[in-house]
Protein backbone atom coordinates (compact mmCIF):
# COMPACT_ATOMS: atom_id res chain seq x y z
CA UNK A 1 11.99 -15.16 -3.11
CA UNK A 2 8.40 -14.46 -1.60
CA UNK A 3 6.19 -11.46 -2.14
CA UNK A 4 4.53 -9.40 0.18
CA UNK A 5 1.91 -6.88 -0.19
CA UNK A 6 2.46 -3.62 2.08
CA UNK A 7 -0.65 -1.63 2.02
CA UNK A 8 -0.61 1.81 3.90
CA UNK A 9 -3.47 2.57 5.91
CA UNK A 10 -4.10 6.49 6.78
CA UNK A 11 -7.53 8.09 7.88
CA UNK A 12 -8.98 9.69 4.79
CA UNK A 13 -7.40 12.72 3.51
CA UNK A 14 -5.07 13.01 6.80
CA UNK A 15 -2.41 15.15 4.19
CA UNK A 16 -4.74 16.73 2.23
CA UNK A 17 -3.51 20.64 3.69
CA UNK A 18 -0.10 20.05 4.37
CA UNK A 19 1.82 23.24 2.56
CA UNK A 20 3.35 22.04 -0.75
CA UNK A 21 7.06 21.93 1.22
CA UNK A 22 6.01 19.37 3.88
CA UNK A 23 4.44 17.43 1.17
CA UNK A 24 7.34 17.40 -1.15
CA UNK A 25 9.47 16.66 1.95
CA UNK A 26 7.27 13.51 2.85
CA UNK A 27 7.61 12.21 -0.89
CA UNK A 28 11.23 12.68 -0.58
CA UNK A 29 11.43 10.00 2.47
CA UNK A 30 9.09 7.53 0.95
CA UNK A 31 10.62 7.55 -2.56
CA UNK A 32 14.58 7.36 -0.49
CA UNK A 33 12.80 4.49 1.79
CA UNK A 34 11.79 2.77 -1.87
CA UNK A 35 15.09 3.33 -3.79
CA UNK A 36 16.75 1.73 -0.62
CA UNK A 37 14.66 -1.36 -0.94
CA UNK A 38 15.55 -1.43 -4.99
CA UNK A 39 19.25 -0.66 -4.37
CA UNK A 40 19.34 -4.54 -1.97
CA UNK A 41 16.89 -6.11 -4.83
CA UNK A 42 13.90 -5.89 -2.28
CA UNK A 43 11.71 -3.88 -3.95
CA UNK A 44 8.66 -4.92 -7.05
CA UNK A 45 6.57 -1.95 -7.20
CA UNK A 46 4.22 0.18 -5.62
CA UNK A 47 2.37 3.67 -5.69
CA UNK A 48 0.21 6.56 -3.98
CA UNK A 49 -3.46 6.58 -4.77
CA UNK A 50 -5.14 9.40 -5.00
CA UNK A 51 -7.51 10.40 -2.32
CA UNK A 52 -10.47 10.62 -4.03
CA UNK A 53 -12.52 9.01 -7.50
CA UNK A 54 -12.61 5.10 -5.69
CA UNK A 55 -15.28 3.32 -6.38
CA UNK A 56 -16.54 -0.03 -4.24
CA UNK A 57 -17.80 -2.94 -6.13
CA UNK A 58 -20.23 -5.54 -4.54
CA UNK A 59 -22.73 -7.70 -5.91
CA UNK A 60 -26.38 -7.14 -4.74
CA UNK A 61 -29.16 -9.50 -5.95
CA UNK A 62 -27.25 -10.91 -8.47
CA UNK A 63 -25.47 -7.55 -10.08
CA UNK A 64 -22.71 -5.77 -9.56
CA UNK A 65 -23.22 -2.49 -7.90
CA UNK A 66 -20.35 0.33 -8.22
CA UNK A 67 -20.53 3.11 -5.58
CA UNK A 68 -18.35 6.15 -4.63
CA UNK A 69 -15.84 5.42 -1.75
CA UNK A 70 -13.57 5.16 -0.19
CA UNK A 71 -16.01 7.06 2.32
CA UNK A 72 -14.88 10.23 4.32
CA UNK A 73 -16.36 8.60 6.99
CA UNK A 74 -14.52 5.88 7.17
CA UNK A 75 -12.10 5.10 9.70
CA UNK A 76 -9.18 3.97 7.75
CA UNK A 77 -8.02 3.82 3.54
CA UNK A 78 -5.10 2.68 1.85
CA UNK A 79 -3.29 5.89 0.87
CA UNK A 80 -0.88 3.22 -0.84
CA UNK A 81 1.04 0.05 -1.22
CA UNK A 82 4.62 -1.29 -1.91
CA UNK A 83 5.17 -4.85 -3.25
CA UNK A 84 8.62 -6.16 -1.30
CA UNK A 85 9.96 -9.35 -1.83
CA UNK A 86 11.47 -11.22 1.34
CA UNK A 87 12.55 -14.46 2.11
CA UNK A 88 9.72 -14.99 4.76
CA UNK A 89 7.61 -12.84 6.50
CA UNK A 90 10.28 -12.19 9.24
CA UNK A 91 12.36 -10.37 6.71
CA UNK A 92 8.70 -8.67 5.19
CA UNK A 93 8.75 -7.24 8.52
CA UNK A 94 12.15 -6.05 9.22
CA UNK A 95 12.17 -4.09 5.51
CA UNK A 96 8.77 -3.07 6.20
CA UNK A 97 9.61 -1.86 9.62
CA UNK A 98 11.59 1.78 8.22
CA UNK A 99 8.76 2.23 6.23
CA UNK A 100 8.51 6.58 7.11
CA UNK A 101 4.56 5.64 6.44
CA UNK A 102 4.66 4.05 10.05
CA UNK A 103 6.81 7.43 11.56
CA UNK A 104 4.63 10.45 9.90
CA UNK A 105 1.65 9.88 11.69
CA UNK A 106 0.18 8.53 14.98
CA UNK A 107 -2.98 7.59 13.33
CA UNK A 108 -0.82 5.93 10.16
CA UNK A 109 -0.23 2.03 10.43
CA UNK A 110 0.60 -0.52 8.11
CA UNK A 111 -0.06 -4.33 7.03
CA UNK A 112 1.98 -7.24 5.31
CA UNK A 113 0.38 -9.78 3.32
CA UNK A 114 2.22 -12.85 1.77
CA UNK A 115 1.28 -12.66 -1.55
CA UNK A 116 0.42 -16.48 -3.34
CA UNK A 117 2.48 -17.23 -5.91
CA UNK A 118 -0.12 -18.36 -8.88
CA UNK A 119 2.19 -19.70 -11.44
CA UNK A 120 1.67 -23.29 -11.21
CA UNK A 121 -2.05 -22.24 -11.13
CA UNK A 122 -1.94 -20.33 -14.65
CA UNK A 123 0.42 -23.41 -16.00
CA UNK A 124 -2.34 -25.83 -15.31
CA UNK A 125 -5.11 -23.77 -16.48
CA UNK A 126 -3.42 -22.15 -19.78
């Protein structure tokens, strides 16, 4: 069975003052959403991050330079990601489709990537 990487893309801080109920409530659907996906098998991980304390890495002249992000500014983050494992990407998709990420915000979207399977890769090299 495949793996896919769902990463959750929200503008920055878009839940930041939502009264402690409404956030509790929202937790509640994405951790029922996730224990569905575990119940059929589907599900390999995945978490919140936090909305602040990121740092970028890129390497200028040479050396790696660590800076504060993700930005305010920005137009999108990833407010988190699930690991599902489908048979292709059509099935991805489909589990990735009741995702209550996609239904909580206009502004909220979502993307799928396969995720390469490196085993052969470590074999070879270990």
């Amino acid at each position: 069975m495949a793996q896919y990487m769902l990463l959750l893309h929200q503008v920055p801080n878009y839940n930041v003052d939502l009264p402690r109920e409404k956030m509790m409530e929202m937790t509640k659907r994405y951790m029922a959403w996730a224990e569905g996906l575990r119940q059929k098998g589907k599900l390999a991980g995945g978490e919140k991050l936090t909305a602040s304390g990121g740092r970028q890495l890129r390497v200028k002249d040479g050396k790696t330079v660590a800076s504060d992000g993700p930005y305010a500014e920005a137009k999108d983050v990833i407010g988190g990601y699930f690991v599902i494992e489908a048979k292709d990407l059509a099935e991805a998709e489909a589990l990735a489709g009741d995702c209550p990420h996609l239904a909580l915000s206009p502004t909220n979207w979502a993307e799928i990537r396969p995720i390469e399977d490196m085993s052969q890769a470590r074999a070879a090299a270990g």
